[in-house]
C-alpha atoms as a PDB file:
ATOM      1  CA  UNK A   1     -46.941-124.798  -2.082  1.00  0.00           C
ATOM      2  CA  UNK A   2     -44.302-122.854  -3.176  1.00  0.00           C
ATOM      3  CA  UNK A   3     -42.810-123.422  -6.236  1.00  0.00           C
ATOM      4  CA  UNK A   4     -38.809-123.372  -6.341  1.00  0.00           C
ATOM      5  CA  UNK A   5     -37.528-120.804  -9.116  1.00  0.00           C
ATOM      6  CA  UNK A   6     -34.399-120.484 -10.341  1.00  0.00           C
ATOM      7  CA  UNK A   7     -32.893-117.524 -12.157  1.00  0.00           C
ATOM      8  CA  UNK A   8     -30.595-118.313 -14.168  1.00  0.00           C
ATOM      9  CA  UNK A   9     -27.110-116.576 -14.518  1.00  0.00           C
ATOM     10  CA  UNK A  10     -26.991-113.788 -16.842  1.00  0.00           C
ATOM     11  CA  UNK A  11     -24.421-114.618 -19.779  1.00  0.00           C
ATOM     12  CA  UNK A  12     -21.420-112.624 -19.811  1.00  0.00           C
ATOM     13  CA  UNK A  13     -20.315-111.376 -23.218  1.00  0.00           C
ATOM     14  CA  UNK A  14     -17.261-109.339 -24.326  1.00  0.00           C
ATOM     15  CA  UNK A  15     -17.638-106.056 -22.406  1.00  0.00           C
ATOM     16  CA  UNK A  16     -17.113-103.379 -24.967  1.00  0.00           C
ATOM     17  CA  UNK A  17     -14.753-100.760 -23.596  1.00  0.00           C
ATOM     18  CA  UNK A  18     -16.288 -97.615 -22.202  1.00  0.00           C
ATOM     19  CA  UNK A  19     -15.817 -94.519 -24.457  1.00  0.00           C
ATOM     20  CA  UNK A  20     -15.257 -91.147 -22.167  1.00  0.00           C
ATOM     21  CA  UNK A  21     -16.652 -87.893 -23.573  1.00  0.00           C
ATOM     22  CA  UNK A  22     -15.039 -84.653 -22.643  1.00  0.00           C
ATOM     23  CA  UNK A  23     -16.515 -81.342 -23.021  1.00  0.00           C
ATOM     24  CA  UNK A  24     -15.183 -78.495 -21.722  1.00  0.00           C
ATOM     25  CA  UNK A  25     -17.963 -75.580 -20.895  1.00  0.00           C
ATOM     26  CA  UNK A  26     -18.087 -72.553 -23.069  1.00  0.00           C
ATOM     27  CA  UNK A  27     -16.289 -70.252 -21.534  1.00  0.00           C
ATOM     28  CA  UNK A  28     -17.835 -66.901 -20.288  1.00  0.00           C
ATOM     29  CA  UNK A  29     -14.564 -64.798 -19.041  1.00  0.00           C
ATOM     30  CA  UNK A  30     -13.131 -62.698 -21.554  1.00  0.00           C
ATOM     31  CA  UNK A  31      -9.105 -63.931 -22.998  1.00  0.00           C
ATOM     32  CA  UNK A  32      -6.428 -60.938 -23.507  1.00  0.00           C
ATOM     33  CA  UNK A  33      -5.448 -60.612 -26.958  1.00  0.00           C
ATOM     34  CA  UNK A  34      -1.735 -61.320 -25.993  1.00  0.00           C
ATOM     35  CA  UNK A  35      -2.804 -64.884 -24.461  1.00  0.00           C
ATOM     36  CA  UNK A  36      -4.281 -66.738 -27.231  1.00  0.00           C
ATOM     37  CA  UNK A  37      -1.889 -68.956 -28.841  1.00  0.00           C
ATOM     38  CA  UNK A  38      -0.909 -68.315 -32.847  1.00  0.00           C
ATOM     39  CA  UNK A  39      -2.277 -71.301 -34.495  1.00  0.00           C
ATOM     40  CA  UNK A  40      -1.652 -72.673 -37.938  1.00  0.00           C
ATOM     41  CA  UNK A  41      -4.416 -70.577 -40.485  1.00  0.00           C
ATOM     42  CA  UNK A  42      -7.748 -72.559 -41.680  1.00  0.00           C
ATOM     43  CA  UNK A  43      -7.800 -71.579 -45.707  1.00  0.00           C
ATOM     44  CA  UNK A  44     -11.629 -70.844 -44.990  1.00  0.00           C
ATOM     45  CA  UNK A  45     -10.835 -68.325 -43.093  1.00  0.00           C
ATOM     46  CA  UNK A  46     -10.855 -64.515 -44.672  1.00  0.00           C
ATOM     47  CA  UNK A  47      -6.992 -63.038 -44.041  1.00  0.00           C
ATOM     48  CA  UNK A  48      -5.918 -61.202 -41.093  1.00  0.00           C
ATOM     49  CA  UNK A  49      -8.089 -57.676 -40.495  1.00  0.00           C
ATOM     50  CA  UNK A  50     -10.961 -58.480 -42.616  1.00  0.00           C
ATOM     51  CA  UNK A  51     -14.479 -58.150 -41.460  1.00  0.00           C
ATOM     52  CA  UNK A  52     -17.292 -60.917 -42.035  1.00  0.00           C
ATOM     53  CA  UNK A  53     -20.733 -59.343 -42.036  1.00  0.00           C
ATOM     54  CA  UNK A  54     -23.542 -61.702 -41.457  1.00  0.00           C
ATOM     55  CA  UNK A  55     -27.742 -60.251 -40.861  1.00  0.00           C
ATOM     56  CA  UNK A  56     -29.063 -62.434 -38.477  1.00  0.00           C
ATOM     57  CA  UNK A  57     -32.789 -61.911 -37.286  1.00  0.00           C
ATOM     58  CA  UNK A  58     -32.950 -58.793 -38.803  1.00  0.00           C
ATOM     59  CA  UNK A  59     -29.260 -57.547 -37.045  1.00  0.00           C
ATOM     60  CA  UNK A  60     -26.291 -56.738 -39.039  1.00  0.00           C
ATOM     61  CA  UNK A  61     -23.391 -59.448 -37.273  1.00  0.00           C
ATOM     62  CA  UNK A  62     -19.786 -57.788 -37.792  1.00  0.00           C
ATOM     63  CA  UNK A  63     -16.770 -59.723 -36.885  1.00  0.00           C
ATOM     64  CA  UNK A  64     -13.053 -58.919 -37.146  1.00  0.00           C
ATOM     65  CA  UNK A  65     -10.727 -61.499 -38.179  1.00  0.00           C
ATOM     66  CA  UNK A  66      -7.547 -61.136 -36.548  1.00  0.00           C
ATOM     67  CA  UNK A  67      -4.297 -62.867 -36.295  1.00  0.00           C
ATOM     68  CA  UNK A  68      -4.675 -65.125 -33.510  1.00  0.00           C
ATOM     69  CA  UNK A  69      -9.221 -65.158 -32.969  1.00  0.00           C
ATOM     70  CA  UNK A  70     -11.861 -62.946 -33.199  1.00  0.00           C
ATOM     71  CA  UNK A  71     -13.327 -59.854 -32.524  1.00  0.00           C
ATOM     72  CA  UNK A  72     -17.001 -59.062 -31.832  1.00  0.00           C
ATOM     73  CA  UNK A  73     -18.762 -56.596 -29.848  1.00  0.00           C
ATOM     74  CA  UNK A  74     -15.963 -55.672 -28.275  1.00  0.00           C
ATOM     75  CA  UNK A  75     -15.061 -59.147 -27.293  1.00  0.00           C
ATOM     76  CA  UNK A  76     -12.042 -61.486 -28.816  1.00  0.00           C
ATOM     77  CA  UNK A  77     -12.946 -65.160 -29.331  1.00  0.00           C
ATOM     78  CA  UNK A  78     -10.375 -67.779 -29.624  1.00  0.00           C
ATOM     79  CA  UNK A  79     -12.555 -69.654 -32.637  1.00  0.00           C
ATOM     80  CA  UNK A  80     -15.544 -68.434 -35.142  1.00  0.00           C
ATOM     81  CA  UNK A  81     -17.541 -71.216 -33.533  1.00  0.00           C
ATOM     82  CA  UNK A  82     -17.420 -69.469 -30.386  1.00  0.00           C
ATOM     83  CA  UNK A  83     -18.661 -66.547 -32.196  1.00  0.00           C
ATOM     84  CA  UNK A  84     -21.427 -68.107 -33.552  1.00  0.00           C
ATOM     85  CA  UNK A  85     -22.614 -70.157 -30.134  1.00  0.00           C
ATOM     86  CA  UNK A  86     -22.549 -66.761 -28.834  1.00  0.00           C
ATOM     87  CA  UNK A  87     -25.155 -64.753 -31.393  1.00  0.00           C
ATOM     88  CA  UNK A  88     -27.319 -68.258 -31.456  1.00  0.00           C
ATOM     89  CA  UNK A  89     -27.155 -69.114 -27.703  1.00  0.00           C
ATOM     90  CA  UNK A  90     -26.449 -72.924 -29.182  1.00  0.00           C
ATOM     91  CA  UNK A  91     -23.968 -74.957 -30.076  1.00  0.00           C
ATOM     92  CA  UNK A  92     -23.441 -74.724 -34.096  1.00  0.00           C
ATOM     93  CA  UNK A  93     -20.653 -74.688 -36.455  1.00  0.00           C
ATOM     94  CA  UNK A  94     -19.095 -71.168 -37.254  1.00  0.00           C
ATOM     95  CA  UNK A  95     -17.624 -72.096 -40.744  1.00  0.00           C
ATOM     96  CA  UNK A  96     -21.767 -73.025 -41.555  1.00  0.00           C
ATOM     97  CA  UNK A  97     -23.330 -70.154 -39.726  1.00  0.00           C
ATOM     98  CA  UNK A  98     -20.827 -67.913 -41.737  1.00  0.00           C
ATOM     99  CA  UNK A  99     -21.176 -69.413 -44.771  1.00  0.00           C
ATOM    100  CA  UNK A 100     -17.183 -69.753 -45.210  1.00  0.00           C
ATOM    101  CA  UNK A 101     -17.783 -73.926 -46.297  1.00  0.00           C
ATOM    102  CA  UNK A 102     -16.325 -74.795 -49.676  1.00  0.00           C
END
């Protein structure tokens, strides 16, 4: 004999509104100096044409600040964070890996 069971509904609650992530990949291709857009200064940021100097596992990190990103080995970087994902191959903050936090 079989016994008759019934499930019962599940309760609906209040669906909470899905929150959409987006995150754009680092990007690999190099940017022409002329392209990047001028943007408004960060006052942790060294001025214009100085160099931050960093050792990192034993290497001595140089990066030019310029106008509009910056400069290392060769390559220009839109942000300092950039920089830094790039010497740590992870994603960190460049202001913290810099030291250049208040």
């Amino acid at each position: 004999m079989k016994k008759n069971t019934k499930k019962s509904a599940p309760k609906t609650t209040s669906a909470k509104p899905a929150v959409l992530r987006v995150v754009s990949p680092i990007m690999q291709a190099e940017t022409a100096l002329e392209n990047l857009p001028v943007r408004p200064r960060d006052n942790r940021l060294p001025a214009p044409g100085s160099i931050i100097t960093k050792t990192y596992r034993g290497k001595t990190i140089e990066v030019k600040v310029l106008e509009n990103g910056f400069e290392y080995e060769g390559k220009v970087f839109k942000s300092i964070s950039r920089v830094a994902m790039t010497i740590v191959k992870r994603q960190i903050s460049g202001y913290v890996f810099f030291g250049l936090t208040k």
